[in-house]
C-alpha atoms as a PDB file:
ATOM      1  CA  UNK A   1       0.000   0.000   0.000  1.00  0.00           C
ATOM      2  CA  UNK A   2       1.334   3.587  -1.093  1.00  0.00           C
ATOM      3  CA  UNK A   3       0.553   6.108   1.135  1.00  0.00           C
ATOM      4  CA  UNK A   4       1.149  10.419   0.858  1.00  0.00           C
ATOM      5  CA  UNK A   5       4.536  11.701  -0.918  1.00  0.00           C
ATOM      6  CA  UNK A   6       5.713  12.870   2.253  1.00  0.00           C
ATOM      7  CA  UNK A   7       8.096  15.990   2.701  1.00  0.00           C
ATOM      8  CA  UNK A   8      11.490  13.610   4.288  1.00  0.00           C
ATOM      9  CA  UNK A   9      12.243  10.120   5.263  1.00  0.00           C
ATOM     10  CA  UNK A  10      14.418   9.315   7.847  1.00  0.00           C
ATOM     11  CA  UNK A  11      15.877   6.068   8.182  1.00  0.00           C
ATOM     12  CA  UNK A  12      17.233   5.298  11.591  1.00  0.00           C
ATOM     13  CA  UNK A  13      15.907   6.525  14.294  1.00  0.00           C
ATOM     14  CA  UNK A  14      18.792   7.145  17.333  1.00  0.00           C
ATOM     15  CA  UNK A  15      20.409  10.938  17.975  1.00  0.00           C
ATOM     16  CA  UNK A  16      21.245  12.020  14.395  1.00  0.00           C
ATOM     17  CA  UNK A  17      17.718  10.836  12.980  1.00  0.00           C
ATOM     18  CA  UNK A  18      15.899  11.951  15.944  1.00  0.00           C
ATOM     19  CA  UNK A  19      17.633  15.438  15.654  1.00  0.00           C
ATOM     20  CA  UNK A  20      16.507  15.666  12.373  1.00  0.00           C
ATOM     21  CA  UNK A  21      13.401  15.144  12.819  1.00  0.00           C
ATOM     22  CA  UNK A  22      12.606  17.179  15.432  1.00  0.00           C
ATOM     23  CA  UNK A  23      13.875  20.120  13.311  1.00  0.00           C
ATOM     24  CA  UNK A  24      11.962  19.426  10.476  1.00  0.00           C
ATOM     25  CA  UNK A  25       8.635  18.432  12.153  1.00  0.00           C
ATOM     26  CA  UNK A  26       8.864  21.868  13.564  1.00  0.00           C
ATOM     27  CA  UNK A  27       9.603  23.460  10.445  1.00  0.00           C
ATOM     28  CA  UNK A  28       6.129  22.267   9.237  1.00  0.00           C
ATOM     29  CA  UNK A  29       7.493  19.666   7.012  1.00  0.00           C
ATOM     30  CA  UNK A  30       5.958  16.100   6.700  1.00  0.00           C
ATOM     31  CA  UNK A  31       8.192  13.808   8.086  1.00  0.00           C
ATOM     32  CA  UNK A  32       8.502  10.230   8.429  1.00  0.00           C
ATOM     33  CA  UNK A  33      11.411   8.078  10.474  1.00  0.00           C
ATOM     34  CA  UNK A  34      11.972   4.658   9.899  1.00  0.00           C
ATOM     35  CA  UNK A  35      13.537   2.921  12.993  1.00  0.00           C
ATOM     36  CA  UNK A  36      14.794  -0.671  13.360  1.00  0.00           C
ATOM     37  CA  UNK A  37      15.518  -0.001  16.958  1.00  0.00           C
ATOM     38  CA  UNK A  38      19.111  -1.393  16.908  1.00  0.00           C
ATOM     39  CA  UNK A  39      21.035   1.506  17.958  1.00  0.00           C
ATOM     40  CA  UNK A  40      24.807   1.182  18.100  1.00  0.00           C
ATOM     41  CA  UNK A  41      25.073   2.002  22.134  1.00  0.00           C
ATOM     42  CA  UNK A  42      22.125  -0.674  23.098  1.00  0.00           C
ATOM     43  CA  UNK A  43      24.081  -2.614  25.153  1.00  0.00           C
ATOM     44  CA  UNK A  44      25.544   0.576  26.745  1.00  0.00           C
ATOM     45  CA  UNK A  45      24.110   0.966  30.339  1.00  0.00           C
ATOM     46  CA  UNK A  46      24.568   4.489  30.029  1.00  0.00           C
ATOM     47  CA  UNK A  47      25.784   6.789  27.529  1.00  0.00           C
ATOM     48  CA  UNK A  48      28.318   9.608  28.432  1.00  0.00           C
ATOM     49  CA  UNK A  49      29.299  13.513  27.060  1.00  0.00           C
ATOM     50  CA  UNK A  50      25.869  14.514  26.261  1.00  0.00           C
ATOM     51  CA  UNK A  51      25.086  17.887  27.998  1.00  0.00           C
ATOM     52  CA  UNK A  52      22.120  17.629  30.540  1.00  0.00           C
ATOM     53  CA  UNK A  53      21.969  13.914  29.892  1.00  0.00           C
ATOM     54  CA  UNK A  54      24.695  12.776  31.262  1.00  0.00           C
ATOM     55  CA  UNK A  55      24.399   9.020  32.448  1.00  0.00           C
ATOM     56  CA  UNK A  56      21.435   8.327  30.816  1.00  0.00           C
ATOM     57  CA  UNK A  57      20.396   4.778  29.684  1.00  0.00           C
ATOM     58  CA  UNK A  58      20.678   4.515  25.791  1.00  0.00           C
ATOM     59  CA  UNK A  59      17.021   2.830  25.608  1.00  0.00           C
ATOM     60  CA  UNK A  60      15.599   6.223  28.044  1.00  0.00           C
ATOM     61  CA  UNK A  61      17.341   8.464  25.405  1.00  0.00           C
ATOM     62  CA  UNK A  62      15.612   6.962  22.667  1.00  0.00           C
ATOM     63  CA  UNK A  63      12.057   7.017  23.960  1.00  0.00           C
ATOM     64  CA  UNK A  64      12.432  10.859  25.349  1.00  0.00           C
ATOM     65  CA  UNK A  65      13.623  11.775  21.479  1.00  0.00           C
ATOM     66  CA  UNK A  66      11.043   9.600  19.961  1.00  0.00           C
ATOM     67  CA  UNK A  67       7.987  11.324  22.807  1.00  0.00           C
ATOM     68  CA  UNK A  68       9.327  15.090  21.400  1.00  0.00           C
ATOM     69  CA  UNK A  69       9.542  14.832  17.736  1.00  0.00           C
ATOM     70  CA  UNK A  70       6.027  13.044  17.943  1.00  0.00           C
ATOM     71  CA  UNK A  71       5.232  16.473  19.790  1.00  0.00           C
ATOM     72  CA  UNK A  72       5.560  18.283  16.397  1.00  0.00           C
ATOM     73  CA  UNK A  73       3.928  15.807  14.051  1.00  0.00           C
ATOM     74  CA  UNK A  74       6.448  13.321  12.820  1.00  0.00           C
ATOM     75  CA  UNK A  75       5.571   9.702  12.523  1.00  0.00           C
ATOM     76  CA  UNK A  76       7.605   6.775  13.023  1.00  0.00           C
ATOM     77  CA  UNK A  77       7.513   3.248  11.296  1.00  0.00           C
ATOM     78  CA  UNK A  78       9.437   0.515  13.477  1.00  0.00           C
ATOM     79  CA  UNK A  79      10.946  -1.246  10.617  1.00  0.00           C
ATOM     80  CA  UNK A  80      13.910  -2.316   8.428  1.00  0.00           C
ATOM     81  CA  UNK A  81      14.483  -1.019   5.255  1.00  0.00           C
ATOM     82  CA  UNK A  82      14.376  -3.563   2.230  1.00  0.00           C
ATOM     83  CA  UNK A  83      15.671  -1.259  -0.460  1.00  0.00           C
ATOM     84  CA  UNK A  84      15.455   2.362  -1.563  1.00  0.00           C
ATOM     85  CA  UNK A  85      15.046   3.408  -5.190  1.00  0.00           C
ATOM     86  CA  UNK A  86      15.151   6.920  -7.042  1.00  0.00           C
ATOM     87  CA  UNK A  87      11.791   7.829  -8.682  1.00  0.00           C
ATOM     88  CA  UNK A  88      11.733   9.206 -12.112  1.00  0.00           C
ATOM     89  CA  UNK A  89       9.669  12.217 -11.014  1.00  0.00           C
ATOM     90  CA  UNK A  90      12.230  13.169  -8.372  1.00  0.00           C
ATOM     91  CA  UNK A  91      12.038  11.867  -4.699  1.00  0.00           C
ATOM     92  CA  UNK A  92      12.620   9.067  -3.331  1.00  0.00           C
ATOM     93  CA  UNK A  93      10.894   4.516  -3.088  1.00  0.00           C
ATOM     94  CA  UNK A  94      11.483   3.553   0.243  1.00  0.00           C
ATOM     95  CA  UNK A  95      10.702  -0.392   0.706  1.00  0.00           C
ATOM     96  CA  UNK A  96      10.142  -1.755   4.356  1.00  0.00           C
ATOM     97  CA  UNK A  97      10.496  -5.127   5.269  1.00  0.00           C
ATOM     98  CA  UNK A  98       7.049  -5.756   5.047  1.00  0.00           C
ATOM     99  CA  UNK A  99       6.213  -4.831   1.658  1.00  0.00           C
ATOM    100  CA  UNK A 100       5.078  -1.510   3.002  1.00  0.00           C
ATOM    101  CA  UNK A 101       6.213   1.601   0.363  1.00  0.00           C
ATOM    102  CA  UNK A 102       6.675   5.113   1.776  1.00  0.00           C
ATOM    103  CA  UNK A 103       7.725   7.833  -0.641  1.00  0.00           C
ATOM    104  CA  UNK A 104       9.348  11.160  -0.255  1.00  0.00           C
ATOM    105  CA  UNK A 105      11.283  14.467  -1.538  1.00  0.00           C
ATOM    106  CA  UNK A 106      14.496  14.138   0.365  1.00  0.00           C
ATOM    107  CA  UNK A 107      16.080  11.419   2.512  1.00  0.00           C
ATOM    108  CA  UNK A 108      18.086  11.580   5.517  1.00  0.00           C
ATOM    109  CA  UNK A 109      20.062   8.014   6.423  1.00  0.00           C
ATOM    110  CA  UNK A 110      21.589   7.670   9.697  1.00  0.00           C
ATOM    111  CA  UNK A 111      21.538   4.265  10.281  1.00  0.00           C
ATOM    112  CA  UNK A 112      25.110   4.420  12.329  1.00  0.00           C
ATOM    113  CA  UNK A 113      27.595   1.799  11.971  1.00  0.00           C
ATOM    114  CA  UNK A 114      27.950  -1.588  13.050  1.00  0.00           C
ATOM    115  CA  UNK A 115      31.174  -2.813  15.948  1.00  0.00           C
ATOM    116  CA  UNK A 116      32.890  -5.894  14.401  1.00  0.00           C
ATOM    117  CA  UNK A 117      34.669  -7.004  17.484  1.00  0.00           C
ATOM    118  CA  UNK A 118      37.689  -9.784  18.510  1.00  0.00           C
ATOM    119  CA  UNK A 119      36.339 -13.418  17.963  1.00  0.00           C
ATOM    120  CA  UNK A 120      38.252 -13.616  21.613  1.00  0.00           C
ATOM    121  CA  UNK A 121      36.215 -15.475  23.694  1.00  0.00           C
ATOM    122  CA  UNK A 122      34.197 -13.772  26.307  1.00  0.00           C
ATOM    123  CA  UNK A 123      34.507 -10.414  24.491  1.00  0.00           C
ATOM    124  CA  UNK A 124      31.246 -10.544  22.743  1.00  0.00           C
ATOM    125  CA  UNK A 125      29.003 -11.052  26.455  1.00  0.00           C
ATOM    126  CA  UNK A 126      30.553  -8.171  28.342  1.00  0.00           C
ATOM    127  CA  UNK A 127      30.756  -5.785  25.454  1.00  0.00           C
ATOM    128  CA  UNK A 128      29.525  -2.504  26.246  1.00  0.00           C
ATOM    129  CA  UNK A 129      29.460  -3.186  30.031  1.00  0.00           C
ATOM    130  CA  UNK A 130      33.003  -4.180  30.675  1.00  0.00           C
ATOM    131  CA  UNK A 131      34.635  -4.019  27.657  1.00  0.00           C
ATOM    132  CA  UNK A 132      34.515  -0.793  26.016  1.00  0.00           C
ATOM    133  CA  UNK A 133      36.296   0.667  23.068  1.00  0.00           C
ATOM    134  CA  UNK A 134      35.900   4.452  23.848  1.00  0.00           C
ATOM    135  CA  UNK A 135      37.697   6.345  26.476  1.00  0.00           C
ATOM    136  CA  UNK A 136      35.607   9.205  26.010  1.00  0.00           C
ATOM    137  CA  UNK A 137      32.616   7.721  26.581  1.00  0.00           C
ATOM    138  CA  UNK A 138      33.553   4.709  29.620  1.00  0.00           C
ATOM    139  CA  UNK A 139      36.783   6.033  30.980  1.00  0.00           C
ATOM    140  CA  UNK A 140      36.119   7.581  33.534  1.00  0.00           C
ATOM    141  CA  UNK A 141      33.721   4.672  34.909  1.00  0.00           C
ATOM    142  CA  UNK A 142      36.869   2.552  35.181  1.00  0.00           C
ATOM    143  CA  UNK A 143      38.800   5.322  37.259  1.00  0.00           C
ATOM    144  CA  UNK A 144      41.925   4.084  38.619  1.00  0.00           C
ATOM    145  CA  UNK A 145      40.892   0.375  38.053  1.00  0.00           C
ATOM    146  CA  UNK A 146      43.088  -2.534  36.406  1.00  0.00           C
ATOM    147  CA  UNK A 147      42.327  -1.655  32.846  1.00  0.00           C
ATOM    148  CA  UNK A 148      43.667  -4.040  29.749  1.00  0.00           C
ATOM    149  CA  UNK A 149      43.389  -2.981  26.305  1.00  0.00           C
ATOM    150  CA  UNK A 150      43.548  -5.862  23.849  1.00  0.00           C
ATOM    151  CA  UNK A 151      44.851  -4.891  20.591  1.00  0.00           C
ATOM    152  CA  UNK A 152      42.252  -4.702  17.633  1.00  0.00           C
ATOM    153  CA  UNK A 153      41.049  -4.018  14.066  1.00  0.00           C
ATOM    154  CA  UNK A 154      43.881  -1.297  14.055  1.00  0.00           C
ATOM    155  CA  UNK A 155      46.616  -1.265  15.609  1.00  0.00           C
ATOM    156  CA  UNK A 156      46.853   2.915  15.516  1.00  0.00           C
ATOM    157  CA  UNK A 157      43.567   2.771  17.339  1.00  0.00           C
ATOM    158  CA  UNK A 158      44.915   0.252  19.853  1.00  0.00           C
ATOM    159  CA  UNK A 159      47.670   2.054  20.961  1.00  0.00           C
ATOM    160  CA  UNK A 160      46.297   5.603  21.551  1.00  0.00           C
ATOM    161  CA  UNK A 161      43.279   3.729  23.156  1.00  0.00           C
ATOM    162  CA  UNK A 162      45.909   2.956  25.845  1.00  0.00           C
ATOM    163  CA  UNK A 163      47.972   6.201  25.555  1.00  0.00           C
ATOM    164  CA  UNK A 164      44.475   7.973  26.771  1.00  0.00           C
ATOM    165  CA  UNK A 165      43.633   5.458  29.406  1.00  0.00           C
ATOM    166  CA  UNK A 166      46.585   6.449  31.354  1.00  0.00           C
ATOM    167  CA  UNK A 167      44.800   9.246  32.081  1.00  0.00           C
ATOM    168  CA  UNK A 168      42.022   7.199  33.900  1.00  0.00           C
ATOM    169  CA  UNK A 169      44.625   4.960  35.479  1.00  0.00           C
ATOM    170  CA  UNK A 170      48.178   3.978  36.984  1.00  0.00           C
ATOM    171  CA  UNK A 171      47.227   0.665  35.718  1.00  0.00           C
ATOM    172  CA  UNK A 172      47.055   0.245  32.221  1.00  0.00           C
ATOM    173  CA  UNK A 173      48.359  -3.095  29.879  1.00  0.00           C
ATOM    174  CA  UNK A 174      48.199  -3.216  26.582  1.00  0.00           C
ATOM    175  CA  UNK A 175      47.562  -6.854  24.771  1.00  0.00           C
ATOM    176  CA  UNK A 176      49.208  -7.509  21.900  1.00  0.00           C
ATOM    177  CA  UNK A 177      47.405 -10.421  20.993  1.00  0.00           C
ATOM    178  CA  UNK A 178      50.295 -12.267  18.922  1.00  0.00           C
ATOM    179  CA  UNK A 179      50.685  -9.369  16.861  1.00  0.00           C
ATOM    180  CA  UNK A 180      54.588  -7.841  16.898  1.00  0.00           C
ATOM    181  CA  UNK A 181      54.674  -4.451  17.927  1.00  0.00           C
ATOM    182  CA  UNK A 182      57.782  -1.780  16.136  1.00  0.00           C
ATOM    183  CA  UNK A 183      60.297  -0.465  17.890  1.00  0.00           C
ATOM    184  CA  UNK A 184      59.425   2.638  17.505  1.00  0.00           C
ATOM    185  CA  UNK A 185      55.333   1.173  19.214  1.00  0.00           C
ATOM    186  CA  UNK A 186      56.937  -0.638  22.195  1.00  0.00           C
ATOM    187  CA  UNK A 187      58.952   2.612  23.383  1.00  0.00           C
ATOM    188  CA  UNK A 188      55.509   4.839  22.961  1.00  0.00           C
ATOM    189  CA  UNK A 189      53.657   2.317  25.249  1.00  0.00           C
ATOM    190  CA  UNK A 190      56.719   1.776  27.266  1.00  0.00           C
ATOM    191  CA  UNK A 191      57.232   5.702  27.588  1.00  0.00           C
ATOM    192  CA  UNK A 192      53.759   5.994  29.488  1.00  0.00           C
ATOM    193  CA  UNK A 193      54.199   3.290  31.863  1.00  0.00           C
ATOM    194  CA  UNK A 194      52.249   1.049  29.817  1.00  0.00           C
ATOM    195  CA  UNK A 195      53.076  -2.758  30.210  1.00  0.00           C
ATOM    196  CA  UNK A 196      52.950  -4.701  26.989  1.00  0.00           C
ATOM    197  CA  UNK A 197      51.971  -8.264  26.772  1.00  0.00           C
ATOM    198  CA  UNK A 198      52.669 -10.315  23.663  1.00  0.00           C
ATOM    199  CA  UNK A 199      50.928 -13.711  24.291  1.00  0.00           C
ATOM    200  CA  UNK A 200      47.894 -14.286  22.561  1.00  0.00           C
ATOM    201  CA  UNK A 201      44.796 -14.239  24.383  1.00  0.00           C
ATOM    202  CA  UNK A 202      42.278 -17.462  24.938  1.00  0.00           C
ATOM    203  CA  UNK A 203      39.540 -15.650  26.949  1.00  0.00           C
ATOM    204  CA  UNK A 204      38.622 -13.159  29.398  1.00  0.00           C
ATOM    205  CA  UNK A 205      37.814 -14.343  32.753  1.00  0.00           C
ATOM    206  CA  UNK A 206      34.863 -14.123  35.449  1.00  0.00           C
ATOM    207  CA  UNK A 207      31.244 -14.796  35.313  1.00  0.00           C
ATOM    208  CA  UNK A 208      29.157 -12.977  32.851  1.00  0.00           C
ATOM    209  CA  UNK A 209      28.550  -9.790  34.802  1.00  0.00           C
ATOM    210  CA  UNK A 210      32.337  -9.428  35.793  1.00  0.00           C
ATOM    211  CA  UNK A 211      35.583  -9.580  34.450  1.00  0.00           C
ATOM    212  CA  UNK A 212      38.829 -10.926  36.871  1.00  0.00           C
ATOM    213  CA  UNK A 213      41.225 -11.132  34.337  1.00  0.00           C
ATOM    214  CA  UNK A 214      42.625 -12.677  31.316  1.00  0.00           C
ATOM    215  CA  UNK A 215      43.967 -16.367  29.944  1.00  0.00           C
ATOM    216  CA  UNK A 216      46.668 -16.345  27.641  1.00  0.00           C
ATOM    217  CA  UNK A 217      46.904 -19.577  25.306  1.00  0.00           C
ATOM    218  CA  UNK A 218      50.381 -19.800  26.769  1.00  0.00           C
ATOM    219  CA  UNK A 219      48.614 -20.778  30.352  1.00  0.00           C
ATOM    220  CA  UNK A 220      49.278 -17.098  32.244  1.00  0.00           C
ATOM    221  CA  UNK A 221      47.076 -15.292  33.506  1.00  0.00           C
ATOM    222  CA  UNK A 222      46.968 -11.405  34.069  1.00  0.00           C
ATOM    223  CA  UNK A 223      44.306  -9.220  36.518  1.00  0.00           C
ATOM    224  CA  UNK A 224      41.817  -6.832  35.245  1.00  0.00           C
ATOM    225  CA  UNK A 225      38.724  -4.989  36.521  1.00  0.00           C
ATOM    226  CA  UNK A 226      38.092  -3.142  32.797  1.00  0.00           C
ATOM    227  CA  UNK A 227      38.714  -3.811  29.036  1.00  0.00           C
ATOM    228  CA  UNK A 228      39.012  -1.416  25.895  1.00  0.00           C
ATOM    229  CA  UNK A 229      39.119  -3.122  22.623  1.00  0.00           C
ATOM    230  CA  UNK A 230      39.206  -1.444  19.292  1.00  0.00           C
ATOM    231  CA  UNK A 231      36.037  -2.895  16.738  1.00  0.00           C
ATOM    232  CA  UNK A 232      36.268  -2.987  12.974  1.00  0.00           C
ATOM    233  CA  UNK A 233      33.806  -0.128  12.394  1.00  0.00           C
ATOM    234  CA  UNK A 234      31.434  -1.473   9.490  1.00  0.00           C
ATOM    235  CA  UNK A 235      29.064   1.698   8.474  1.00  0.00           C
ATOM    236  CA  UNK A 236      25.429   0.842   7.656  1.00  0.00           C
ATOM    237  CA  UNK A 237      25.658   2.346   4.201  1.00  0.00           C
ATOM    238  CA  UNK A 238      24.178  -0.008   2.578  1.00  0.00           C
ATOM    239  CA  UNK A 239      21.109   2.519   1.003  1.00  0.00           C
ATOM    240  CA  UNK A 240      23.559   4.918   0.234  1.00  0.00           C
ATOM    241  CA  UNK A 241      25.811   2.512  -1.870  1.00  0.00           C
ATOM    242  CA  UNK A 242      22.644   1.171  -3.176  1.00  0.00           C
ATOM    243  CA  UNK A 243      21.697   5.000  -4.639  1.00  0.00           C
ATOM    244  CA  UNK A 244      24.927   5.581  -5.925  1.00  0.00           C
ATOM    245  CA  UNK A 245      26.305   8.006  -3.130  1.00  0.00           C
ATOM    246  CA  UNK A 246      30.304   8.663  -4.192  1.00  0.00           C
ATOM    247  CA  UNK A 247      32.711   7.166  -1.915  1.00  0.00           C
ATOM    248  CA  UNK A 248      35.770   8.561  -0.569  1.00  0.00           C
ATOM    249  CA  UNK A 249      38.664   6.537  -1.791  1.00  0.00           C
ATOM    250  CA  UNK A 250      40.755   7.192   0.967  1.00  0.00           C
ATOM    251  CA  UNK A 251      38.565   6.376   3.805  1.00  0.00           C
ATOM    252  CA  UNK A 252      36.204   4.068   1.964  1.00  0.00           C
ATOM    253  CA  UNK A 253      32.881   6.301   3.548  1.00  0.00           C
ATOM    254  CA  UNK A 254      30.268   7.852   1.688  1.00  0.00           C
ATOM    255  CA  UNK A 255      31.303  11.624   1.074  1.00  0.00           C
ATOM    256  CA  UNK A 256      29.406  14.169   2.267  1.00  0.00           C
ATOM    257  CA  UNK A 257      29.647  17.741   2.680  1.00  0.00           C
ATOM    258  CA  UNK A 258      30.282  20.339   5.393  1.00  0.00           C
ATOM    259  CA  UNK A 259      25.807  19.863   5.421  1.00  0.00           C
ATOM    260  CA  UNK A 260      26.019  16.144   5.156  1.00  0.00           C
ATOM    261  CA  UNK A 261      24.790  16.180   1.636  1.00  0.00           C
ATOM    262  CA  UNK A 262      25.669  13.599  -0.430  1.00  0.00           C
ATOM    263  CA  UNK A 263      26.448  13.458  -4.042  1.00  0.00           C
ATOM    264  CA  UNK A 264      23.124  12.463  -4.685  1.00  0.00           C
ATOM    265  CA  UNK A 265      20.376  15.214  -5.381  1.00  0.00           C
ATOM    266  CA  UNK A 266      17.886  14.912  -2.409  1.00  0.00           C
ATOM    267  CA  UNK A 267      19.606  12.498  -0.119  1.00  0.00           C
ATOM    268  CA  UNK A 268      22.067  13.168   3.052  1.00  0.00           C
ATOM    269  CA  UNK A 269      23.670  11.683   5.758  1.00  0.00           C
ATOM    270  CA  UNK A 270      24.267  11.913   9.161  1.00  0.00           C
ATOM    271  CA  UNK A 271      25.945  10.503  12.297  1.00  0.00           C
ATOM    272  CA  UNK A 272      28.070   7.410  12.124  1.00  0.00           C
ATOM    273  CA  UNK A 273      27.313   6.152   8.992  1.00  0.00           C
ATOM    274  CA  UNK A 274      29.306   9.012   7.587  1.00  0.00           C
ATOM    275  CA  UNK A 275      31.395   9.607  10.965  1.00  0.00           C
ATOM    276  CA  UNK A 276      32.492   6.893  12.502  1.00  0.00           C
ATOM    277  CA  UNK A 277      34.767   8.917  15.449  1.00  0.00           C
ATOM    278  CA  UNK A 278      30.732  10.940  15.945  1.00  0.00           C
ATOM    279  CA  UNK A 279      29.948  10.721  19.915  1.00  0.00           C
ATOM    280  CA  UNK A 280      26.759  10.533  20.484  1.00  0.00           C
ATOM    281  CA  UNK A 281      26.153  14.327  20.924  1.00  0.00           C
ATOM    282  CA  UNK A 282      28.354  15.297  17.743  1.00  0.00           C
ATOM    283  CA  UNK A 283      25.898  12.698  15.873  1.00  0.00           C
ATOM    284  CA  UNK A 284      22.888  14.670  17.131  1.00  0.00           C
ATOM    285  CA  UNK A 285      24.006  17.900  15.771  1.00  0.00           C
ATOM    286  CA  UNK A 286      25.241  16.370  12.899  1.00  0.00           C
ATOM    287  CA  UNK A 287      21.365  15.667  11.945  1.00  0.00           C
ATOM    288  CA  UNK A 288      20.575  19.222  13.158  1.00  0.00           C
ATOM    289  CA  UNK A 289      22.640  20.811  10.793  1.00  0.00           C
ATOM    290  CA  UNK A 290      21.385  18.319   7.716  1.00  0.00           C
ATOM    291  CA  UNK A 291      17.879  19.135   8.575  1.00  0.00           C
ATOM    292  CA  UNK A 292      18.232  22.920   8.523  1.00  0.00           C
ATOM    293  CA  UNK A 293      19.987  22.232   5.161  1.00  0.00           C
ATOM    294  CA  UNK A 294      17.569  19.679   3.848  1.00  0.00           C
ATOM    295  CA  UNK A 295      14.701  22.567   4.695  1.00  0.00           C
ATOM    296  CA  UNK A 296      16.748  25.053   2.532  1.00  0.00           C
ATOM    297  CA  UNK A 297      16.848  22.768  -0.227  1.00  0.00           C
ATOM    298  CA  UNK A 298      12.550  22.120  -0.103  1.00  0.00           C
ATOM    299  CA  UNK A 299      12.090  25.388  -0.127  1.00  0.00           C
ATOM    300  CA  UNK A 300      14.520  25.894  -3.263  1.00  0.00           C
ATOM    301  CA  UNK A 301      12.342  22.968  -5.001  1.00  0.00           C
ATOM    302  CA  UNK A 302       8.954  24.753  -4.136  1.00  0.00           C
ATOM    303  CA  UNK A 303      10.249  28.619  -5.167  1.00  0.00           C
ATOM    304  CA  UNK A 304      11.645  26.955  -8.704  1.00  0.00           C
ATOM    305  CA  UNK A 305       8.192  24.578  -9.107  1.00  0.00           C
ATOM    306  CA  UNK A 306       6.400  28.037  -8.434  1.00  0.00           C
ATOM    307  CA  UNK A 307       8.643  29.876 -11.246  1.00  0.00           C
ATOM    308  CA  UNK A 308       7.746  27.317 -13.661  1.00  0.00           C
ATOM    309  CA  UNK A 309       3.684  27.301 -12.951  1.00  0.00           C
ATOM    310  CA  UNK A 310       3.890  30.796 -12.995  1.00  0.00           C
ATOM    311  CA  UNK A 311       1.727  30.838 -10.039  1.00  0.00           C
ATOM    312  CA  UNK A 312       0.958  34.186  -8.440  1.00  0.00           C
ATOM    313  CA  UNK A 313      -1.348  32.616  -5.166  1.00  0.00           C
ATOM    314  CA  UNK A 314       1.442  32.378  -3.003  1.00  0.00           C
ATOM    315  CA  UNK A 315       0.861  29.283  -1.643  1.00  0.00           C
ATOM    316  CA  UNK A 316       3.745  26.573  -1.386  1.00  0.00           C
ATOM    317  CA  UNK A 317       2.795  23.078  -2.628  1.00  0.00           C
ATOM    318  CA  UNK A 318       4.143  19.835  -0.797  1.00  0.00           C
END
């Protein structure tokens, strides 16, 4: 079933979407966000760096954003997103996972990114609650504990993932994993107190809801109360790819600019999808910023469709 050519789809529904669409609800545009509730931060107990919410539990974040853009209007589907296609009119096909078709003017995707993290046993049950991969947003929870960081999808990462630890704590290890550190890597760590062990790892110890330590395949054993780890970040940019959205050869994300525009007419981007570094609160403004921008553009669309009618009532078709 095809319902009204609405003003702006979102798709994804967590700070950058929800940003957006509070702006553009209450810039009297019809808006639509498509949410497959699988935010990046789920199994975060709380989320950190965002001013006045401080603390707050992910899930609670999500339901006050969702309770004030319905405020102004916006409705929300609670689904995945089969496939997008271009109309030849202009605008935009969305396809939901239940057959249902949505259409629009513009699109906004900020679907986030995905963590690919360590197959290291134990890893994948504590992630989020005791391991962690951002200092920003968990270090200071794990102030002046027994911290490990186990080296991950990049090395780089890894190692100023411990460098900022140090801040947090006397304490800090760094994990090689098997993986041969340079010279010039092992006098950095070395440099800032930073222990480095080479062994690879067979699984991190303690029940599920705490973490003692962890095994090395070599049979030792180290103490820890905390653990950073740095994911593969995978971006969700599947519908952008899918539209044609130019990529940036050297970082392999879909380019955007300073609005989060893309390359396609019509369609931008926000949050992690684009931004993989984005906190939570930078993702948030991101989505501002692409709304007010998005707005700008409608109202381009409906001054030039007036030109063309030559239509003298003054009144702004959707």
């Amino acid at each position: 079933m095809t319902k009204k050519h609405r003003d702006v789809i979102i798709i994804g529904g967590s700070a950058a979407g929800l940003s957006a669409g509070l702006v553009l609800a209450r810039a009297q545009l019809d808006v639509l966000i498509i949410d497959a509730r699988a935010p990046r931060n789920a199994p975060a107990e709380h989320m950190h760096g965002y001013l006045t919410r401080d603390g707050l539990a992910p899930a609670k974040f999500a339901l006050l954003g969702r309770d004030e853009v319905r405020t102004y209007g916006s409705d929300f589907e609670y689904r995945k997103v089969a496939r997008v296609t271009q109309l030849s009119t202009g605008g935009f096909e969305v396809h939901m996972d239940n057959d249902q078709i949505e259409t629009s003017r513009a699109l906004l995707v900020g679907t986030g990114l995905s963590d690919e993290i360590p197959a290291i046993a134990g890893v994948k049950e504590r992630w989020g609650t005791l391991v962690h991969h951002c200092p920003y947003c968990h270090g200071y929870e794990v102030l002046n504990q027994r911290i490990v960081v186990i080296n991950g999808a990049s090395r780089e990462f890894s190692i100023k993932q411990a460098g900022l630890l140090r801040r947090y704590s006397d304490h800090v290890d760094f994990l090689s994993n098997g993986s041969e550190l340079s010279p010039l890597e092992n006098q950095k760590l070395e440099a800032q107190g930073i222990r480095i062990f080479d062994s690879k790892i067979s699984e991190l110890l303690g029940d599920p809801h705490s973490l003692t330590g962890v095994a090395f395949e070599d049979g030792t054993t180290l103490e820890c109360d905390a653990a950073f780890v740095g994911p593969e970040f995978l971006p969700n940019d599947r519908i952008l790819k899918s539209l044609g959205c130019e990529i940036n050869s050297n970082t392999n994300l879909v380019k955007v600019d300073e609005f989060g525009q893309t390359s396609v007419s019509g369609v931008w981007a926000a949050g992690n999808v684009i931004n993989p570094s984005a906190q939570v609160i930078s993702s948030a403004g991101a989505g501002s910023t692409s709304a007010i921008a998005i707005s700008g553009w409608l109202l381009e669309k409906d001054i030039e469709k007036l030109l063309t009618s030559n239509s003298r009532t003054g009144n702004f078709s959707k």
